[in-house]
C-alpha atoms as a PDB file:
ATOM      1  CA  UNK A   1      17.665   1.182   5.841  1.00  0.00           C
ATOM      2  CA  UNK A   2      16.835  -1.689   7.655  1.00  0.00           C
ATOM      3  CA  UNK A   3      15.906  -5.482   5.603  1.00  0.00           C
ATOM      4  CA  UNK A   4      14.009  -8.293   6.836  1.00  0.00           C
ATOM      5  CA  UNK A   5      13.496 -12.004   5.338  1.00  0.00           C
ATOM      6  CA  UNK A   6       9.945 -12.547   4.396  1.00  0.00           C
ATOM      7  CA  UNK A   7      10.304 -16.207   3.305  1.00  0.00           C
ATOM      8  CA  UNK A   8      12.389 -16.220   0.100  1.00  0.00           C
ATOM      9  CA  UNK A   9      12.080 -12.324  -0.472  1.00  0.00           C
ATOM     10  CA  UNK A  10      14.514 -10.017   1.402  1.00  0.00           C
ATOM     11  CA  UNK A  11      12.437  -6.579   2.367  1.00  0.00           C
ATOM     12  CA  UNK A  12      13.636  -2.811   2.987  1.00  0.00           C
ATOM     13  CA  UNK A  13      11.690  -0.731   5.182  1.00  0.00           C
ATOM     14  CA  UNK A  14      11.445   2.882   7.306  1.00  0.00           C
ATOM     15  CA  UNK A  15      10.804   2.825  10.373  1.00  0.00           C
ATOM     16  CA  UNK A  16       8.319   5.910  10.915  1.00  0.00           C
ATOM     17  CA  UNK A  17       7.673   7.537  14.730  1.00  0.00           C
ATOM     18  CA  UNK A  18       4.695   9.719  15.278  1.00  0.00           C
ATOM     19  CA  UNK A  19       2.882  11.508  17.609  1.00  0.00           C
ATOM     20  CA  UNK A  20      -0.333  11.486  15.983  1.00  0.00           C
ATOM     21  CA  UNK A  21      -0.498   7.840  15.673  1.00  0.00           C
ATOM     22  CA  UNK A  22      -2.544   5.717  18.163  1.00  0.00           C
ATOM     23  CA  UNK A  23      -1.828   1.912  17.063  1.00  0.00           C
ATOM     24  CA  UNK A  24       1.461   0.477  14.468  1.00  0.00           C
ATOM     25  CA  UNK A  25       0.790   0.517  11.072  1.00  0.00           C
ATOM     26  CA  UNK A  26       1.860  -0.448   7.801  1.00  0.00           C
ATOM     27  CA  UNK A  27       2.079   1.874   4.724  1.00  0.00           C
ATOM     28  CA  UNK A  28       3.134   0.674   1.183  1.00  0.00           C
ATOM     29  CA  UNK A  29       4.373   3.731  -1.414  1.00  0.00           C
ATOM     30  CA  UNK A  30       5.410   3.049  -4.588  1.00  0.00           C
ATOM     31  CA  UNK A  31       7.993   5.464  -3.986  1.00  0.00           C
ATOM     32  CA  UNK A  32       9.072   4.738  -0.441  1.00  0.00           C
ATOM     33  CA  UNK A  33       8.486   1.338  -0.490  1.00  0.00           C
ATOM     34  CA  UNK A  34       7.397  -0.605   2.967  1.00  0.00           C
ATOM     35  CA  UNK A  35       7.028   1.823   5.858  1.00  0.00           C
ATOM     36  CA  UNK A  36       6.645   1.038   9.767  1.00  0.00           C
ATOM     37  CA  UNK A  37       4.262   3.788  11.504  1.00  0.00           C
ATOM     38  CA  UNK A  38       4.617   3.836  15.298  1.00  0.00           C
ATOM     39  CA  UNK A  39       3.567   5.574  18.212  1.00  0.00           C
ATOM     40  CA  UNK A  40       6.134   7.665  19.478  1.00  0.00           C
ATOM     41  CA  UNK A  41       7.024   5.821  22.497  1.00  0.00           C
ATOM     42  CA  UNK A  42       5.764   2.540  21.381  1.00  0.00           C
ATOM     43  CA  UNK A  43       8.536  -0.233  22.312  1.00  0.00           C
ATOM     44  CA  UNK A  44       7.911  -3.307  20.282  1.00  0.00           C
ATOM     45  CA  UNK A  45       9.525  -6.039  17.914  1.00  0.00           C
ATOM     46  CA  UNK A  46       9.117  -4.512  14.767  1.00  0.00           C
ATOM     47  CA  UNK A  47      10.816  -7.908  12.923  1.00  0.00           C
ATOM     48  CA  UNK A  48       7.738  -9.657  14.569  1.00  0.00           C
ATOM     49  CA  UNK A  49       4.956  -7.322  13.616  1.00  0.00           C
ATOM     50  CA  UNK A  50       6.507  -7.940   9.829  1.00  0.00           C
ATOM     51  CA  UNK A  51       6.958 -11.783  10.084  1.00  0.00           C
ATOM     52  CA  UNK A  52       2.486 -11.631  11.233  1.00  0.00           C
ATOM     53  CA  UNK A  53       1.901  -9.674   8.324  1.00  0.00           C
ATOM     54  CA  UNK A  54       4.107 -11.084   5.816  1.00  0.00           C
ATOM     55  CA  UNK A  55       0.686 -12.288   3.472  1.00  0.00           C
ATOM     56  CA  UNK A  56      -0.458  -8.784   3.473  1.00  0.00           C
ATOM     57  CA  UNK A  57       2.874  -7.324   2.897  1.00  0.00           C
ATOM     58  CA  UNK A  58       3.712  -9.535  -0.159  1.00  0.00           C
ATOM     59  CA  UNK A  59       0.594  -9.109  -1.395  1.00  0.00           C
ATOM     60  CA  UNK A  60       0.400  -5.415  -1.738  1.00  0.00           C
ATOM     61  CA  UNK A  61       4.214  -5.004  -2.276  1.00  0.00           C
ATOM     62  CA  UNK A  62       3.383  -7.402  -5.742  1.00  0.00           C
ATOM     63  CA  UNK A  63       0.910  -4.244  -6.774  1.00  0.00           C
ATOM     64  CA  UNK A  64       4.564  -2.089  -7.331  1.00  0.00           C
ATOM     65  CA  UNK A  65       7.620  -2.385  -8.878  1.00  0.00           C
ATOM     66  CA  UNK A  66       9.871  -5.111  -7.540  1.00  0.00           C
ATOM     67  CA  UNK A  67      11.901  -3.651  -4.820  1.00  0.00           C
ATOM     68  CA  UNK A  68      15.164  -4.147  -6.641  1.00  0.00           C
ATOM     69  CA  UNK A  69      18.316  -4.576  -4.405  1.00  0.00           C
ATOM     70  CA  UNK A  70      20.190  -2.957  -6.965  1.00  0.00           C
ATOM     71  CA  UNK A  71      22.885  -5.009  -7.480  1.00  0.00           C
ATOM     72  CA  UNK A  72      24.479  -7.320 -10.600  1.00  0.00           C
ATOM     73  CA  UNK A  73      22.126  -9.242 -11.872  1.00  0.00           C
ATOM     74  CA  UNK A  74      19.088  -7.774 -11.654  1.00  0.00           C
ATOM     75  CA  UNK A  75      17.458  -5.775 -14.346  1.00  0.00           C
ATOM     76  CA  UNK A  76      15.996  -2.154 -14.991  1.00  0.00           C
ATOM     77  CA  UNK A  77      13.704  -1.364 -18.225  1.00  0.00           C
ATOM     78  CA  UNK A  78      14.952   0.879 -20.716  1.00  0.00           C
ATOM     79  CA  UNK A  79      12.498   1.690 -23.567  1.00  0.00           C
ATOM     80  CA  UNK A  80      10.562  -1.437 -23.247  1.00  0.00           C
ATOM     81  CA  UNK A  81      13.300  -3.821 -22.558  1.00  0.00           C
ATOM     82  CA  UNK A  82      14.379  -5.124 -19.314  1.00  0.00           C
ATOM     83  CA  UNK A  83      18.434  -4.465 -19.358  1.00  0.00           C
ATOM     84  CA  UNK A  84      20.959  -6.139 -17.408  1.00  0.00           C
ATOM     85  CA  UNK A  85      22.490  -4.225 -14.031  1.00  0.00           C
ATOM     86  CA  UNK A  86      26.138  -4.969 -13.468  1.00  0.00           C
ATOM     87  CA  UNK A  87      27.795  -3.106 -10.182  1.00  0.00           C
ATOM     88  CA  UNK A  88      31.449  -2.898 -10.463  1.00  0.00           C
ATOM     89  CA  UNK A  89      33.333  -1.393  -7.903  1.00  0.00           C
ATOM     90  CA  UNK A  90      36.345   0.848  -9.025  1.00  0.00           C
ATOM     91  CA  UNK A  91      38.890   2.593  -6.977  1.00  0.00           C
ATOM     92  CA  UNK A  92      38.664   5.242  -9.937  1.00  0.00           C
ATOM     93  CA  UNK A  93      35.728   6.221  -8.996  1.00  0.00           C
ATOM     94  CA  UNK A  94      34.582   8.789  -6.457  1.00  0.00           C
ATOM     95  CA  UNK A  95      31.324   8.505  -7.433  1.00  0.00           C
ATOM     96  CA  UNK A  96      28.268   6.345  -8.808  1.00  0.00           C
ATOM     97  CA  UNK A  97      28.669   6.637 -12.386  1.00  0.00           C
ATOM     98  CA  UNK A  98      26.673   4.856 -15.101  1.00  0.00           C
ATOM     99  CA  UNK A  99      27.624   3.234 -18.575  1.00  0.00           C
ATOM    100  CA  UNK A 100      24.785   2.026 -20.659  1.00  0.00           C
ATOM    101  CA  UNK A 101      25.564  -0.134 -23.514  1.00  0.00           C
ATOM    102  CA  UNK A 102      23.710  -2.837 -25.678  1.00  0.00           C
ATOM    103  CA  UNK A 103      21.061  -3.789 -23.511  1.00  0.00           C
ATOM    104  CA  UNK A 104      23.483  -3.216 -19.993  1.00  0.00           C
ATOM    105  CA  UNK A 105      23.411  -0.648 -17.634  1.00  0.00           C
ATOM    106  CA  UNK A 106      26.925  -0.933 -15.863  1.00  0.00           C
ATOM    107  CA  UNK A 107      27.252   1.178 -12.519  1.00  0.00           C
ATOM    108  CA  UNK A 108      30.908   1.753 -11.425  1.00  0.00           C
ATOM    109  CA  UNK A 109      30.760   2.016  -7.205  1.00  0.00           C
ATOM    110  CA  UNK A 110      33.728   3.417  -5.240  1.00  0.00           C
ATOM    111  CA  UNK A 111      35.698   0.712  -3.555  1.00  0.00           C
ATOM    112  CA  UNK A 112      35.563   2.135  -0.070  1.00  0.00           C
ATOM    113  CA  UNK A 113      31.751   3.205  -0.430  1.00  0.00           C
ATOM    114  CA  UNK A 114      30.337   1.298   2.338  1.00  0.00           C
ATOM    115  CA  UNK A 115      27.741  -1.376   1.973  1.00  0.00           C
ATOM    116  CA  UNK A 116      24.808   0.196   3.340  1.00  0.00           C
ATOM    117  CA  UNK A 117      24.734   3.136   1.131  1.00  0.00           C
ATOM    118  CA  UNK A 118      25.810   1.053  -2.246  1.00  0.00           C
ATOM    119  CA  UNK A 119      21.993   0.628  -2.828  1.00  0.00           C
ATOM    120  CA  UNK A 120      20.694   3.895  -2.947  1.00  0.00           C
ATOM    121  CA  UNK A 121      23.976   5.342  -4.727  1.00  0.00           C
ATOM    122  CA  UNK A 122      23.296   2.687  -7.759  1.00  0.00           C
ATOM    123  CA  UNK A 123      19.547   3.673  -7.503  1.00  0.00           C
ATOM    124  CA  UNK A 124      20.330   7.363  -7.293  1.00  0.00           C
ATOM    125  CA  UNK A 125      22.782   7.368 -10.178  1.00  0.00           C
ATOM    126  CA  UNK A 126      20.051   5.155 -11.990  1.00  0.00           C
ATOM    127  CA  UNK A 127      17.622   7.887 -11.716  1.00  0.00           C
ATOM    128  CA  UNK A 128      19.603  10.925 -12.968  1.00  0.00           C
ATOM    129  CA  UNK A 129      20.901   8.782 -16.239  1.00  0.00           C
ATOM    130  CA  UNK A 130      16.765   8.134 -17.118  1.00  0.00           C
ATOM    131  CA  UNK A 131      16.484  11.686 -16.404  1.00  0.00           C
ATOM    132  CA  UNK A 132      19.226  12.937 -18.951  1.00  0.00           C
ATOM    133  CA  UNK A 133      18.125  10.333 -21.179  1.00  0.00           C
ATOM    134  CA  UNK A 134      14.286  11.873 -20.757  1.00  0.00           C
ATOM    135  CA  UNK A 135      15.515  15.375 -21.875  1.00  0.00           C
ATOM    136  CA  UNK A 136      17.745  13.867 -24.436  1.00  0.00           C
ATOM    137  CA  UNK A 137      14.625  11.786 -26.216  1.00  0.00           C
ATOM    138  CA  UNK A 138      11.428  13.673 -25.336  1.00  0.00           C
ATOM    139  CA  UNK A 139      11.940  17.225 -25.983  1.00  0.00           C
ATOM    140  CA  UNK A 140      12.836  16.360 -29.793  1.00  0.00           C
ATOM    141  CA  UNK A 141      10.200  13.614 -30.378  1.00  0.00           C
ATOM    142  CA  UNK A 142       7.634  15.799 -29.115  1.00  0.00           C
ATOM    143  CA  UNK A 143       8.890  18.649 -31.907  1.00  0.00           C
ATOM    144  CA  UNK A 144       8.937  16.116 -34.442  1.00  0.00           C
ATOM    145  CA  UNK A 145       4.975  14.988 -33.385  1.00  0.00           C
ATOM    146  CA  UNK A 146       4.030  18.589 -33.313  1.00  0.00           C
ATOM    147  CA  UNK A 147       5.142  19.786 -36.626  1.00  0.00           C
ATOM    148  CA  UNK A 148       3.517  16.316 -38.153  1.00  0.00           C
ATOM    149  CA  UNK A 149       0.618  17.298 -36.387  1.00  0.00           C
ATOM    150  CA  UNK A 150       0.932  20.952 -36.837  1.00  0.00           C
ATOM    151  CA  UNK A 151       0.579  21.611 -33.028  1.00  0.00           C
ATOM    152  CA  UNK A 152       2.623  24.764 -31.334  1.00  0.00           C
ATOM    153  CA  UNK A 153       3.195  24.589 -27.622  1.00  0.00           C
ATOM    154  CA  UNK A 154       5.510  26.893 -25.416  1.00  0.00           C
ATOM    155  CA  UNK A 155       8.050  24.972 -23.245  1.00  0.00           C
ATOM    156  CA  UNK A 156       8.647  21.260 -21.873  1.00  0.00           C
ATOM    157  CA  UNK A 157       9.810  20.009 -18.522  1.00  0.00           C
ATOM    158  CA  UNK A 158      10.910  16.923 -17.885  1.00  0.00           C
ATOM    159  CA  UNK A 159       9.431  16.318 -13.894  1.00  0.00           C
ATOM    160  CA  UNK A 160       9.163  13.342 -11.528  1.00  0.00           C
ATOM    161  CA  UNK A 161       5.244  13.398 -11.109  1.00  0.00           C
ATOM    162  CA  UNK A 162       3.912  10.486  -9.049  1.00  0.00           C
ATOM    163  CA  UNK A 163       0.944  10.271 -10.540  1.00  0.00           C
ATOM    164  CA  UNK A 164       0.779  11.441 -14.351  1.00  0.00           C
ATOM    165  CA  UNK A 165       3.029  10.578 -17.467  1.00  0.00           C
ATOM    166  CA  UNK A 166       2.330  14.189 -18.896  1.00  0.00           C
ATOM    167  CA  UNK A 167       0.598  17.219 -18.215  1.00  0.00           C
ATOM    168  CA  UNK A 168      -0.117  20.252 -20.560  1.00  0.00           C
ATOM    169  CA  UNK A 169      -0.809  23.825 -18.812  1.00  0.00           C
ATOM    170  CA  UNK A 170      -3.197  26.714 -20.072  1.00  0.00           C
ATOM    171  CA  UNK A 171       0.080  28.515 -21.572  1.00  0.00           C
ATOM    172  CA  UNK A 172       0.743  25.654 -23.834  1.00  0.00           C
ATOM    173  CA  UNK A 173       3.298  24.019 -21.517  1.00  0.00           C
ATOM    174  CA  UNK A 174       3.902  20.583 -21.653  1.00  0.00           C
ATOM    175  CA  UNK A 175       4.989  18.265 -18.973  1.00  0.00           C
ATOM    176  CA  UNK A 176       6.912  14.590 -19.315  1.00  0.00           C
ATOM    177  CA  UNK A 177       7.288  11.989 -16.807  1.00  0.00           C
ATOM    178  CA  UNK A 178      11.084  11.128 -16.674  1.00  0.00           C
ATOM    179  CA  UNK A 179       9.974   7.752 -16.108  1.00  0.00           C
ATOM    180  CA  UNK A 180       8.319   7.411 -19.793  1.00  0.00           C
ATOM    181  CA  UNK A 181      11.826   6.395 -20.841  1.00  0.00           C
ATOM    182  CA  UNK A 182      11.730   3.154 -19.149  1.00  0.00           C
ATOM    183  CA  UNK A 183       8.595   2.334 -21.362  1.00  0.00           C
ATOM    184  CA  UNK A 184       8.402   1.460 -24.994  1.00  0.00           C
ATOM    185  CA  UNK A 185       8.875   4.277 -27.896  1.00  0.00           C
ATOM    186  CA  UNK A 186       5.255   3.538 -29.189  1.00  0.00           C
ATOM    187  CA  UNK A 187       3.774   3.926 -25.424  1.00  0.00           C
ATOM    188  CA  UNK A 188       5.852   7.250 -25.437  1.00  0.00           C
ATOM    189  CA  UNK A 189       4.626   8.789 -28.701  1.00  0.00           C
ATOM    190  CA  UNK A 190       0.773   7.981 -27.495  1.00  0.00           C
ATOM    191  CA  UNK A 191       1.842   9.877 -24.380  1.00  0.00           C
ATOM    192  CA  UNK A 192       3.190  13.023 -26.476  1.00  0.00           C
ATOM    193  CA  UNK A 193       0.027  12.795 -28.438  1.00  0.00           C
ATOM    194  CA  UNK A 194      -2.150  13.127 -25.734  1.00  0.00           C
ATOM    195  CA  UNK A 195      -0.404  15.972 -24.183  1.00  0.00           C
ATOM    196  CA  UNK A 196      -0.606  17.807 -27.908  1.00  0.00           C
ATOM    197  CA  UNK A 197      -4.173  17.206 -28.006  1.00  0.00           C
ATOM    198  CA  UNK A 198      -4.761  19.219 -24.701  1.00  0.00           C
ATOM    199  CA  UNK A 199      -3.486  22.181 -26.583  1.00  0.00           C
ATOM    200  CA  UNK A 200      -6.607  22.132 -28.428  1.00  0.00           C
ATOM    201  CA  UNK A 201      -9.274  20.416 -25.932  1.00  0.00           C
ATOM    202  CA  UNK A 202      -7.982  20.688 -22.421  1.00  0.00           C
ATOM    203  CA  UNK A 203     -10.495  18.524 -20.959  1.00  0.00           C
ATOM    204  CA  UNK A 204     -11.285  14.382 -21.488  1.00  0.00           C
ATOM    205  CA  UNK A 205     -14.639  15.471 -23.718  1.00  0.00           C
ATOM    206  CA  UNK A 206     -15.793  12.969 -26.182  1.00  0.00           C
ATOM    207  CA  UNK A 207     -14.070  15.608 -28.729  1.00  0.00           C
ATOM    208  CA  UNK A 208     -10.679  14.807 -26.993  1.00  0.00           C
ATOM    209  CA  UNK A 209     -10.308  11.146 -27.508  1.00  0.00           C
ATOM    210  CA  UNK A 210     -11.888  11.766 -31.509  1.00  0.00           C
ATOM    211  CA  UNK A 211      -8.905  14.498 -31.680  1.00  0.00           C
ATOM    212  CA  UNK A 212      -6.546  11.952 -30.331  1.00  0.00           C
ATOM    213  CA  UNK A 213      -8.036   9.211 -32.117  1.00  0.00           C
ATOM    214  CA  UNK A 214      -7.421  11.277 -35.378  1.00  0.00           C
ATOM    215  CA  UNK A 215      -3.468  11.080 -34.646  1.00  0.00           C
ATOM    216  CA  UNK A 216      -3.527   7.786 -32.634  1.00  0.00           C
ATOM    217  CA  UNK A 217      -5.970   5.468 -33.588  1.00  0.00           C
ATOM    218  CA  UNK A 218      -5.087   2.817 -31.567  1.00  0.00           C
ATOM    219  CA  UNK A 219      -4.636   4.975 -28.420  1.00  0.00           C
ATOM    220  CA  UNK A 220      -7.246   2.464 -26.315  1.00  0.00           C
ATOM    221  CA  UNK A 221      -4.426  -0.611 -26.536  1.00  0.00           C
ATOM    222  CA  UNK A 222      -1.517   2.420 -25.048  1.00  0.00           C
ATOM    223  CA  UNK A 223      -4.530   3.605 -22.640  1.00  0.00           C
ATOM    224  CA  UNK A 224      -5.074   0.347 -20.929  1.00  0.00           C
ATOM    225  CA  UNK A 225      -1.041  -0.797 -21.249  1.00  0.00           C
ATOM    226  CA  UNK A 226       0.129   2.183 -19.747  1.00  0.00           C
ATOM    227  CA  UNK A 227      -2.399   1.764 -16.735  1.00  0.00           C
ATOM    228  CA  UNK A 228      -1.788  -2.287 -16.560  1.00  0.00           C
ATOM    229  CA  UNK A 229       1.986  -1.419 -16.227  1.00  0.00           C
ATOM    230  CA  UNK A 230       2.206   1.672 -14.915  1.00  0.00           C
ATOM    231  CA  UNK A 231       3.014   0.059 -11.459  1.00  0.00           C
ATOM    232  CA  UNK A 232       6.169  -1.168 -12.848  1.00  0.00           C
ATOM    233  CA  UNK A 233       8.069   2.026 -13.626  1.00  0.00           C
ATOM    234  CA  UNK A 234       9.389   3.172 -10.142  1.00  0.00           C
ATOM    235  CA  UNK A 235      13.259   3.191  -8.998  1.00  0.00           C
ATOM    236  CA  UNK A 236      12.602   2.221  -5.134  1.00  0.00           C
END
């Protein structure tokens, strides 16, 4: 993946060719980070297009997560708390593997793993320990709401939804964002909550919120820190 050096901020982008598009353009994802759209036989100095829109760039870029480098020193969230990121390189190791422990997430690298691919193994191996950790945490804590609550639901997947922290289907399915780990425990149980209430109301009725409100009465303070943070909880 190519980098550029927007003033003190080093940059990853894709570089995106298509037939459909008449003019370059620039495309921020919270997932895919920076991407360069370009005619398909456009020729042109992509580094120079970036350096011109630099303002716009860093300004919409600062509306996502920070587009970690993934390497020491940095830091990933982990229930509410930012933890430390230490990359070691082993020659054990034939593969990304992660160690959490007080507060540090340490990612062992093979040696020989080449430079250009170190940041999305530490990323990728990132994502499937939050995963595990997801369907280690949720699945109970949602049991132990329901039978406080006396709710009964069906099954629950742990998913990687872009949009939504939970869903619950007309069978009585629930749904968890994987990336609910990375926020704090009280932020998750309002999120549980609200996915047990749809078992009874499925829509966002005035009943809804009382139902919620009956089991969460603070709820509003989760509501608006969940959607004042929300950009903050993406791996890209």
């Amino acid at each position: 993946m190519p980098e550029i050096q927007l003033d003190n901020q080093i940059i990853s982008y894709t570089i995106q060719k298509s037939s459909r598009a008449r003019r370059i353009s620039l495309k921020i994802d919270a997932e895919k980070g920076l991407q360069v759209i370009l005619p398909a036989r456009a020729k042109v100095d992509v580094d120079e297009i970036l350096h011109e829109k630099r303002k716009w760039i860093q300004k919409h870029l600062g509306k996502f997560a920070p587009h970690r480098q993934y390497i020491s020193g940095e830091t990933v969230p982990l229930y509410g708390v930012d933890c430390l990121l230490q990359v070691v390189p082993a020659a054990s190791a034939n593969r990304a593997t992660v160690i959490y422990k007080d507060d540090i997430f340490a990612v062992k690298i093979p040696t020989n793993l080449k430079p250009s691919l170190r940041r999305e193994a530490v990323r990728a191996s990132l994502e499937n320990w939050y995963r595990r950790e997801a369907k280690r945490y949720i699945p109970p804590e949602t049991a132990r709401l329901a039978a406080k609550f006396g709710f009964s639901y069906q099954n629950i997947t742990i998913r990687g939804q872009k949009t939504r922290w939970g869903s619950c289907s007309s069978h009585g399915n629930l749904n968890f964002n994987w990336r609910l780990i990375m926020t704090p425990p009280e932020a998750i149980e309002y999120v549980i909550i609200h996915e047990l209430c749809h078992l009874n109301v499925p829509d966002h009725s005035a009943r809804f919120w009382s139902l919620v409100a009956q089991f969460c009465p603070n709820y509003r303070v989760h509501v608006d820190w969940l959607k004042n943070h929300a950009h903050l909880y993406n791996l890209i």
